[in-house]
Protein backbone atom coordinates (compact mmCIF):
# COMPACT_ATOMS: atom_id res chain seq x y z
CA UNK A 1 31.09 102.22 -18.37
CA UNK A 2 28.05 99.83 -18.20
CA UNK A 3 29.66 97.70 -15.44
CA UNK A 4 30.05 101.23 -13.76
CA UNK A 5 26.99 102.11 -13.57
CA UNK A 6 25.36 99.21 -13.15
CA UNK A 7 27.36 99.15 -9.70
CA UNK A 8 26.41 102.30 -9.14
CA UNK A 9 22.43 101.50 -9.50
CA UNK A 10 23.04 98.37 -7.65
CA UNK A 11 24.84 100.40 -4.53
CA UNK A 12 21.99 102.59 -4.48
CA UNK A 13 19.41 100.09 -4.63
CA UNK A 14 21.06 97.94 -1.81
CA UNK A 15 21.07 101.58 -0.20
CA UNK A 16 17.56 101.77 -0.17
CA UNK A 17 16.30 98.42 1.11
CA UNK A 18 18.74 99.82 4.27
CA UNK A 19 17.44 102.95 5.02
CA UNK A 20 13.33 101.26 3.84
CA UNK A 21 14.01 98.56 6.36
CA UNK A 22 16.54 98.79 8.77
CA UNK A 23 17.36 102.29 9.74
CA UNK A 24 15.71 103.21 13.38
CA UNK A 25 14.11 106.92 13.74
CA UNK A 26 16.88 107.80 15.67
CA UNK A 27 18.87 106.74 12.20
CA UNK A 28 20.89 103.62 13.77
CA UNK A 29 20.84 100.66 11.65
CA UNK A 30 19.26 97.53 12.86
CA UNK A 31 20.78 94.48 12.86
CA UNK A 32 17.84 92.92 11.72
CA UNK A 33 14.19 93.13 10.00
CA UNK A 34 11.35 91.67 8.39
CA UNK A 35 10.74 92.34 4.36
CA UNK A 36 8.08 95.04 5.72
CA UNK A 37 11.09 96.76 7.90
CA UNK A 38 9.17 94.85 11.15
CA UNK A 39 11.60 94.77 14.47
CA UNK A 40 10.50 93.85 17.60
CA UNK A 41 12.38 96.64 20.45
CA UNK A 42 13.20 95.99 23.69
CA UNK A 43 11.31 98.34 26.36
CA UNK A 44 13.06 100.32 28.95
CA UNK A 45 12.46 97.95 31.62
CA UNK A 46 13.59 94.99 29.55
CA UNK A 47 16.91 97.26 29.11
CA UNK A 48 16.66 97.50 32.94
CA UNK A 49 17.00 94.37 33.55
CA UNK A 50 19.34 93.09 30.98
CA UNK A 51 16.63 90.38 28.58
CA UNK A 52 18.08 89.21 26.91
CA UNK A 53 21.13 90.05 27.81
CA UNK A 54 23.46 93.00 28.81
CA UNK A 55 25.40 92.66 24.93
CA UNK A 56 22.32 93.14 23.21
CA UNK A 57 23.01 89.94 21.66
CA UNK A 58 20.70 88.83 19.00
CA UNK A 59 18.63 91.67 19.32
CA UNK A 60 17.65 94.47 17.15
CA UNK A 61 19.67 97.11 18.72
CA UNK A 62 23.18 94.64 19.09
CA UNK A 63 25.54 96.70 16.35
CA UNK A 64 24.62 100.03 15.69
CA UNK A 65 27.72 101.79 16.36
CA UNK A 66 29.37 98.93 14.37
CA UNK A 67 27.08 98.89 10.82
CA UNK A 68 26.89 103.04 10.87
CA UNK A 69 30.25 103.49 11.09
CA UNK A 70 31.12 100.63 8.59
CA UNK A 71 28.71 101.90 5.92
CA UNK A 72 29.53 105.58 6.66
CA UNK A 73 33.26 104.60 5.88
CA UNK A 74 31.91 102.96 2.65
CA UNK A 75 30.18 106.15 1.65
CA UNK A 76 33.30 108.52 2.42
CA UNK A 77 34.95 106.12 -0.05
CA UNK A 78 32.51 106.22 -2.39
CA UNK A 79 32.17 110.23 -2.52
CA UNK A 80 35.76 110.98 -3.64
CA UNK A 81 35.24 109.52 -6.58
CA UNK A 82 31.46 110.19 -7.21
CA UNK A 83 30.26 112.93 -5.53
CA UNK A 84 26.49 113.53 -5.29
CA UNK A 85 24.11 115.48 -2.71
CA UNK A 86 22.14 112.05 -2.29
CA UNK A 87 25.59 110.65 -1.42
CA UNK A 88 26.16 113.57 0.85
CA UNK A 89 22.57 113.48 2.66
CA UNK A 90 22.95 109.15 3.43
CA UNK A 91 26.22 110.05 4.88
CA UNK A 92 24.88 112.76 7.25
CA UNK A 93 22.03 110.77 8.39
CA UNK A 94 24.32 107.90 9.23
CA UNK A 95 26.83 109.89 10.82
CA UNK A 96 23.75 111.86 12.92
CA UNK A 97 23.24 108.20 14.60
CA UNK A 98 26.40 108.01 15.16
CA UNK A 99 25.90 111.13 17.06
CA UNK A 100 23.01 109.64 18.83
CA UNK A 101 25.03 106.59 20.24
CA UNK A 102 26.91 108.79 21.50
CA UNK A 103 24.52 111.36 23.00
CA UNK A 104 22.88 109.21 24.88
CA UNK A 105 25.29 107.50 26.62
CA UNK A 106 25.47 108.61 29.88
CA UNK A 107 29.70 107.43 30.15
CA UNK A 108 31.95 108.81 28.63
CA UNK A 109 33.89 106.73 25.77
CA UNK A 110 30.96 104.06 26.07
CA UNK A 111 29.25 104.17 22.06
CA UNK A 112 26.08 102.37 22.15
CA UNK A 113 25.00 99.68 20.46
CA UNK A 114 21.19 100.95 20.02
CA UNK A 115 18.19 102.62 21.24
CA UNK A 116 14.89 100.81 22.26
CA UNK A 117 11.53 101.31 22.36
CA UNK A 118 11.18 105.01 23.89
CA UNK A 119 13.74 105.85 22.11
CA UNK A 120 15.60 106.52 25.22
CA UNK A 121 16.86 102.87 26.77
CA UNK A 122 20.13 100.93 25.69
CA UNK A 123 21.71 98.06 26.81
CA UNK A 124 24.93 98.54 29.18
CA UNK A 125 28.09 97.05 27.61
CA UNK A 126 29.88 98.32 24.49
CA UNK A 127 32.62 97.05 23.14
CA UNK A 128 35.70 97.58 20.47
CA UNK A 129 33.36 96.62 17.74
CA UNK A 130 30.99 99.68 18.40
CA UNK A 131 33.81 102.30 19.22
CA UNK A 132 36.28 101.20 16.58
CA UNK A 133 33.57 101.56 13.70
CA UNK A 134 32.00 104.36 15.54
CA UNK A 135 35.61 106.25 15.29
CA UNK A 136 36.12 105.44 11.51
CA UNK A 137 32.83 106.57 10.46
CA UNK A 138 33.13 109.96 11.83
CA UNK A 139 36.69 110.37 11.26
CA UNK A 140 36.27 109.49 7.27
CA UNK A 141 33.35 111.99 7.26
CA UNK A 142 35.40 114.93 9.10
CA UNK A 143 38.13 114.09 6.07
CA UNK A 144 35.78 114.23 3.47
CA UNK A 145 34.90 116.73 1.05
CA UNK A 146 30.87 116.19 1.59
CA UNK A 147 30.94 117.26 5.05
CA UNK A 148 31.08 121.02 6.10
CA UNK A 149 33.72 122.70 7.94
CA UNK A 150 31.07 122.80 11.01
CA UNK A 151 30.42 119.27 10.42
CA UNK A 152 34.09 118.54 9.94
CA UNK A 153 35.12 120.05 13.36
CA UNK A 154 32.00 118.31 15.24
CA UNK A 155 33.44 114.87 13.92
CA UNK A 156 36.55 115.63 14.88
CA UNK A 157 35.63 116.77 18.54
CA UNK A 158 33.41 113.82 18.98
CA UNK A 159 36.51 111.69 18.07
CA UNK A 160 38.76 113.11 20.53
CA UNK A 161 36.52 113.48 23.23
CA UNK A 162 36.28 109.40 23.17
CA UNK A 163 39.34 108.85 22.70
CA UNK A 164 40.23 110.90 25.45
CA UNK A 165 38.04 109.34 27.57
CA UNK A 166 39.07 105.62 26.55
CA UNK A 167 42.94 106.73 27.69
CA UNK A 168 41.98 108.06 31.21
CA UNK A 169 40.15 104.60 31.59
CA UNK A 170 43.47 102.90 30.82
CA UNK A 171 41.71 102.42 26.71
CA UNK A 172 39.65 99.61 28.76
CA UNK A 173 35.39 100.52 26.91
CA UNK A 174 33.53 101.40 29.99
CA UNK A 175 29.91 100.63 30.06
CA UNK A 176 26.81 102.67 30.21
CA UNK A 177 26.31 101.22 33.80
CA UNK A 178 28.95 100.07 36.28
CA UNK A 179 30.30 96.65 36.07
CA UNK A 180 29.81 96.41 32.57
CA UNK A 181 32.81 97.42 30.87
CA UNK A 182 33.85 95.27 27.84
CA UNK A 183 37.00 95.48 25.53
CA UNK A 184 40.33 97.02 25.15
CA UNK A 185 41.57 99.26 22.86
CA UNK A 186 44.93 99.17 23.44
CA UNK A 187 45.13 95.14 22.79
CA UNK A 188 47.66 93.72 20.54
CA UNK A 189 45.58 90.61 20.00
CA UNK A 190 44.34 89.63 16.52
CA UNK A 191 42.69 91.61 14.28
CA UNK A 192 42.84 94.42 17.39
CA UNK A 193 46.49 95.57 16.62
CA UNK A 194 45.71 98.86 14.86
CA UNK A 195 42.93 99.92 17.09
CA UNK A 196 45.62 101.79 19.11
CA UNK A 197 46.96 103.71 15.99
CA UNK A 198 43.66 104.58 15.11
CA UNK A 199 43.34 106.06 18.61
CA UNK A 200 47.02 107.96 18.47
CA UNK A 201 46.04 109.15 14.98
CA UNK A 202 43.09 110.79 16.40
CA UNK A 203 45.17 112.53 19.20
CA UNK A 204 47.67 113.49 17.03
CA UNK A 205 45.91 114.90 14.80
CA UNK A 206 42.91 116.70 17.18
CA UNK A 207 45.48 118.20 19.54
CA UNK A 208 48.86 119.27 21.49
CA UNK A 209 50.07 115.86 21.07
CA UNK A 210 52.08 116.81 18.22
CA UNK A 211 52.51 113.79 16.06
CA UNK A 212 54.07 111.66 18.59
CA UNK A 213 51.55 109.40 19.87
CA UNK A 214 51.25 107.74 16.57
CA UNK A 215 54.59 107.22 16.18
CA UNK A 216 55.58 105.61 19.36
CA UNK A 217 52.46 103.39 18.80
CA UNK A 218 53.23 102.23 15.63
CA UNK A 219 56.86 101.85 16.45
CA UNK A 220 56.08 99.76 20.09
CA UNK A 221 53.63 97.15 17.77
CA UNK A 222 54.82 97.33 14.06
CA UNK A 223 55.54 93.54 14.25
CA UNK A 224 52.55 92.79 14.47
CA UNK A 225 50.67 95.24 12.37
CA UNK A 226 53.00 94.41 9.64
CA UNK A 227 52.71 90.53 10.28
CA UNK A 228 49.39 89.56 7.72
CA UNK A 229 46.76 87.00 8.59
CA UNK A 230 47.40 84.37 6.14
CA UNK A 231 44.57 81.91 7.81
CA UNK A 232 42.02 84.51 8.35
CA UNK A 233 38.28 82.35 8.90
CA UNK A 234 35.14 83.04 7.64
CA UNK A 235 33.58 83.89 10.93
CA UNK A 236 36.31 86.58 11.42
CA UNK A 237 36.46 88.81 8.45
CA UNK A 238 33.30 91.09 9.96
CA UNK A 239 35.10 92.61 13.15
CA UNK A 240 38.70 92.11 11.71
CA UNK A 241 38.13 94.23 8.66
CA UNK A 242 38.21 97.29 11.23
CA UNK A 243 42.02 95.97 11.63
CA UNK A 244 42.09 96.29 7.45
CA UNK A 245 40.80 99.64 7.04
CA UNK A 246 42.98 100.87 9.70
CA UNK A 247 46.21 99.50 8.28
CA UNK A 248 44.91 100.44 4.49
CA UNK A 249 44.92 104.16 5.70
CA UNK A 250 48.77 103.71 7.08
CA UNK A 251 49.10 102.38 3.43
CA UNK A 252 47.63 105.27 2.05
CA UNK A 253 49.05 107.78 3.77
CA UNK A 254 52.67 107.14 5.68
CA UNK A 255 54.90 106.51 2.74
CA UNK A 256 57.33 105.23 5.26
CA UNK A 257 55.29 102.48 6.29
CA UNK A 258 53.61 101.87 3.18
CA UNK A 259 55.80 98.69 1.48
CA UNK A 260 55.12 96.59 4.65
CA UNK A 261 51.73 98.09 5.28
CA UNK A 262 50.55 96.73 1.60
CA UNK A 263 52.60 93.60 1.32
CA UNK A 264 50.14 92.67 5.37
CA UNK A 265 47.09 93.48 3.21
CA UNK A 266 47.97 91.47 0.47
CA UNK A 267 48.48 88.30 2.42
CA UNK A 268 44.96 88.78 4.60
CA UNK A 269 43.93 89.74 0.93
CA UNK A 270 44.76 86.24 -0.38
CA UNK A 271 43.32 84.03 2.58
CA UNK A 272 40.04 85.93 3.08
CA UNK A 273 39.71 85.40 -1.09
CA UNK A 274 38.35 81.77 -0.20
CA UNK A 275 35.89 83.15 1.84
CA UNK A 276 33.62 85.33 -0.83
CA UNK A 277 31.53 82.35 -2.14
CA UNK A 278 30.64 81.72 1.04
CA UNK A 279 27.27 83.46 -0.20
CA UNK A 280 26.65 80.33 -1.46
CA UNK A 281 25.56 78.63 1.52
CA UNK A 282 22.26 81.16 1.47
CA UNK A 283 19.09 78.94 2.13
CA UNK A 284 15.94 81.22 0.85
CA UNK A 285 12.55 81.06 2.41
CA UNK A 286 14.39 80.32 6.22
CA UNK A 287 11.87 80.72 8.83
CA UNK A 288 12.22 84.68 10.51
CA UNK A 289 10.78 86.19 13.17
CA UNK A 290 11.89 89.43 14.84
CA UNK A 291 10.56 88.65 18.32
CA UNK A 292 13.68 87.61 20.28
CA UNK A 293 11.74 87.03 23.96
CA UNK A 294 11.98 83.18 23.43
CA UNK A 295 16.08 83.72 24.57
CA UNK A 296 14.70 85.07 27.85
CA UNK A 297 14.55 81.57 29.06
CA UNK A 298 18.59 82.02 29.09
CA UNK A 299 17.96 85.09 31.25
CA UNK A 300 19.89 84.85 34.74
CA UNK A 301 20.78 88.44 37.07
CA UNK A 302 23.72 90.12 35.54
CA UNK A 303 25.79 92.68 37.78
CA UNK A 304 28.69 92.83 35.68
CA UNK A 305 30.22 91.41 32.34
CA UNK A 306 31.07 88.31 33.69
CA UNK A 307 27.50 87.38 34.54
CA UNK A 308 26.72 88.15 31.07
CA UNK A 309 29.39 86.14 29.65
CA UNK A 310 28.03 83.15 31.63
CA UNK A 311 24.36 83.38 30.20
CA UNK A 312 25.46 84.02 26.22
CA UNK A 313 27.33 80.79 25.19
CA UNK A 314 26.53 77.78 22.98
CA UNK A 315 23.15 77.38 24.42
CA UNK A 316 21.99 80.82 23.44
CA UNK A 317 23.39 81.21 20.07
CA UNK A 318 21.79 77.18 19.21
CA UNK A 319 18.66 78.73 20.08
CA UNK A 320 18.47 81.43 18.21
CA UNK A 321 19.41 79.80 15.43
CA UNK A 322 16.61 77.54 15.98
CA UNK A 323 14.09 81.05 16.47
CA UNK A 324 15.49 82.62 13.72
CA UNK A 325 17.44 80.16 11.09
CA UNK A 326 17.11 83.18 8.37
CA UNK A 327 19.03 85.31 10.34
CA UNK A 328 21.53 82.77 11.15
CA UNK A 329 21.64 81.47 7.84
CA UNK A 330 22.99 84.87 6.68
CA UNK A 331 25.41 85.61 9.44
CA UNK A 332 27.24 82.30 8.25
CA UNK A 333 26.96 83.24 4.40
CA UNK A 334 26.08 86.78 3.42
CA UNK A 335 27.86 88.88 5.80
CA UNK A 336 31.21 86.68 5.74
CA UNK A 337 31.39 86.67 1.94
CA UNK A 338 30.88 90.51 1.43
CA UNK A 339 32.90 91.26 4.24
CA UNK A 340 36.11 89.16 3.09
CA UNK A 341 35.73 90.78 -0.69
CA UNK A 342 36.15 94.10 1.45
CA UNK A 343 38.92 92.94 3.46
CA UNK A 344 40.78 92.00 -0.30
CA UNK A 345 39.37 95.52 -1.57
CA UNK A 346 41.45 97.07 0.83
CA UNK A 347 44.74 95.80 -0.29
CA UNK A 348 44.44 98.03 -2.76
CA UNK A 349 46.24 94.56 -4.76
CA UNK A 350 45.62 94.36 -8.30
CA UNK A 351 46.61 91.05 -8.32
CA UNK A 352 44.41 89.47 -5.83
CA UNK A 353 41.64 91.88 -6.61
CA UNK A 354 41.91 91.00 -10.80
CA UNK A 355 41.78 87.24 -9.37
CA UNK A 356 39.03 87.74 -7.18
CA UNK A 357 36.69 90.06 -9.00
CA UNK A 358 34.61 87.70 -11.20
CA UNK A 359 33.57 85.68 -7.83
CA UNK A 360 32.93 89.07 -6.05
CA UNK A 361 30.61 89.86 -9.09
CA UNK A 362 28.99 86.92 -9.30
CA UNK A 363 28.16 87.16 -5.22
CA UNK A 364 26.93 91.30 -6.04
CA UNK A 365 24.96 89.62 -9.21
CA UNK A 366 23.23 86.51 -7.45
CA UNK A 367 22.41 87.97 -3.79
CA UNK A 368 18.80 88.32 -3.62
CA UNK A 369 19.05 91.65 -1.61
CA UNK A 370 15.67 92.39 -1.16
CA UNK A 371 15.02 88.85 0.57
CA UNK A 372 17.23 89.27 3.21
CA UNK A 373 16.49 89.88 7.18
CA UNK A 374 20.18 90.31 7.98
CA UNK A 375 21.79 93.97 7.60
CA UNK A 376 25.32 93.08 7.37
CA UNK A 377 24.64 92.85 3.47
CA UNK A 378 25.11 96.27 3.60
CA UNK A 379 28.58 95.18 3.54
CA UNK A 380 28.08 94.96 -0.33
CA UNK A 381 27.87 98.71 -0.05
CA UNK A 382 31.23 98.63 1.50
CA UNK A 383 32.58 96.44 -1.67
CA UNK A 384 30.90 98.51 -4.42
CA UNK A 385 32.66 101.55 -3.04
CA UNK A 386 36.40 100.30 -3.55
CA UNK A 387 35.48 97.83 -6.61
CA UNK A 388 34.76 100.55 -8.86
CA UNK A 389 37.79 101.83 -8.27
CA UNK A 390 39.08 98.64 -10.11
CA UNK A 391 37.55 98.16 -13.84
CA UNK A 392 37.83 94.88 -14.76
């Protein structure tokens, strides 16, 4: 019971430094901030014109549909087995910026990735990473028992209507501006394979459909979804864990599929293992700053994705890391080791979780939370919320 609720108090402390720090007025989480919350936003004209770049890349606002929707899945877990109103109220606010990515976007099925300065500009191109967590998010919170039947059906409407509008644009993400379009939902490329069931889920569930998108989905593609990542890298356990979650809900729910849905898990489960003491390649007292201008001198015209693409390769991301090594630093350490303890979490595998726990422990017990610039920590969130679920 200790360990339990030292978890607990951890969860809510790591909680905290989030919403102290990180979490915009328009409550979107930042990607990054100084130890006094300090950001530097890009104004509407700088929006305008693309600086840095059309992604958002290394800014501020580059994954806000991404970390809400993550953490908001975290909390959803979290709830059904410890229900609080404090719980409740951190999963409204996250899901009301979720709300906000998607108010503002003037295209339909195009999630945000932020808000600047006036609290009106954005940055054109989405992509899977924002609508995939974006989805998630507000489809755990419709399910769960802390939302109300009002919020419930807004969560669920707000799902469909994307995915709705991702289908009549052949599930390619539009962009907020014309040219600008980035990603595919409907790929069968790695770690993108249960995007589509997410999708068919949604419509199946939401309306006339009836049940059968899901099935012919799952049916067209099961190969693959049922295949396992057994070389899973470090670098790739942040954006594939959306792949994880998806397939631990098939798991969870479709006893048909559930045998070859858990035995995929497990084997992700037992490569990403390696990858939790990755923390230890943190370097305290890394230079930070949260002024990103310096990567304007990368800044070219961009019409379309393609000129983007052209202007955000090696060059950039050495830069950056030369700007901001803190921030860097953690990408390569922090965020990979939390997020591949989630990705063995979500096996739901008592094996590879019993084997893994003590180094997942030691990461929760040793990260110096409060020093960090990087938000994907919150990620440790995401692991408290299934760990407890597994005493040791």
């Amino acid at each position: 019971m200790k360990d339990l609720e030292k978890l607990l108090r951890l969860r809510e402390r790591i909680h905290e430094i989030l919403e102290r720090r990180f979490l915009s007025k328009e409550n979107v989480l930042y990607d990054y901030a100084g130890l006094k919350g300090e950001v530097v936003l890009p104004t509407p004209e700088e929006c305008l014109a693309n600086k840095p770049n059309a992604f958002a890349w290394n800014t501020p606002i580059e994954n806000g549909g991404f970390f809400n929707g993550d953490l908001l899945t975290a909390l959803c877990d979290l709830y059904e087995f410890f229900p609080s109103e404090k719980l409740a109220k951190q999963m409204r606010t996250l899901a009301r910026g979720l709300y906000v990515l998607q108010d503002r976007s003037p295209v339909a099925g195009c999630i945000l990735r932020g808000i600047g300065s006036d609290g009106k500009c954005f940055y054109p191109a989405s992509s899977n990473d924002q609508i995939i967590p974006f989805l998630l998010g507000l489809w755990r919170f419709a399910q769960s028992e802390a939302s109300t039947p009002a919020e419930k059906a807004e969560c669920r409407r707000r799902c469909r209507e994307t995915v709705l509008a991702l289908k009549r644009n052949r599930w390619i993400v539009p962009g907020a501006r014309p040219g600008f379009e980035r990603g595919n939902i409907s790929a069968n490329a790695p770690y993108d394979m249960c995007h589509l069931l997410l999708a068919a889920m949604i419509l199946d569930e939401t309306g006339p459909e009836g049940g059968t998108e899901f099935g012919r989905v799952l049916n067209e593609r099961k190969e693959s979804v049922f295949a396992g990542f057994p070389e899973i890298s470090a670098e790739h356990c942040w954006f594939a864990s959306h792949n994880f979650y998806i397939l631990s809900m098939l798991a969870a729910t479709c006893p048909a599929y559930r045998a070859p849905a858990r035995k995929a898990l497990k084997i992700t489960a037992e490569a990403a293992s390696k990858w939790i003491g990755c923390w230890k390649q943190y370097v305290p007292g890394l230079a930070f700053t949260p002024d990103w201008h310096p990567l304007n001198d990368f800044w070219r015209e961009q019409k379309n994705t393609a000129d983007c693409k052209d202007i955000t390769g090696a060059l950039l991301w050495r830069s950056w890391t030369e700007i901001c090594p803190a921030v860097m630093n953690e990408r390569k350490s922090i965020m990979p080791a939390f997020a591949a303890a989630w990705i063995v979490l979500l096996s739901g595998d008592e094996e590879v979780i019993a084997r893994s726990r003590s180094g997942i422990i030691e990461a929760l017990e040793s990260v110096p939370f409060e020093k960090l610039y990087y938000a994907p920590f919150f990620f440790a969130e995401n692991v408290i919320s299934l760990l407890v679920r597994f005493p040791g």
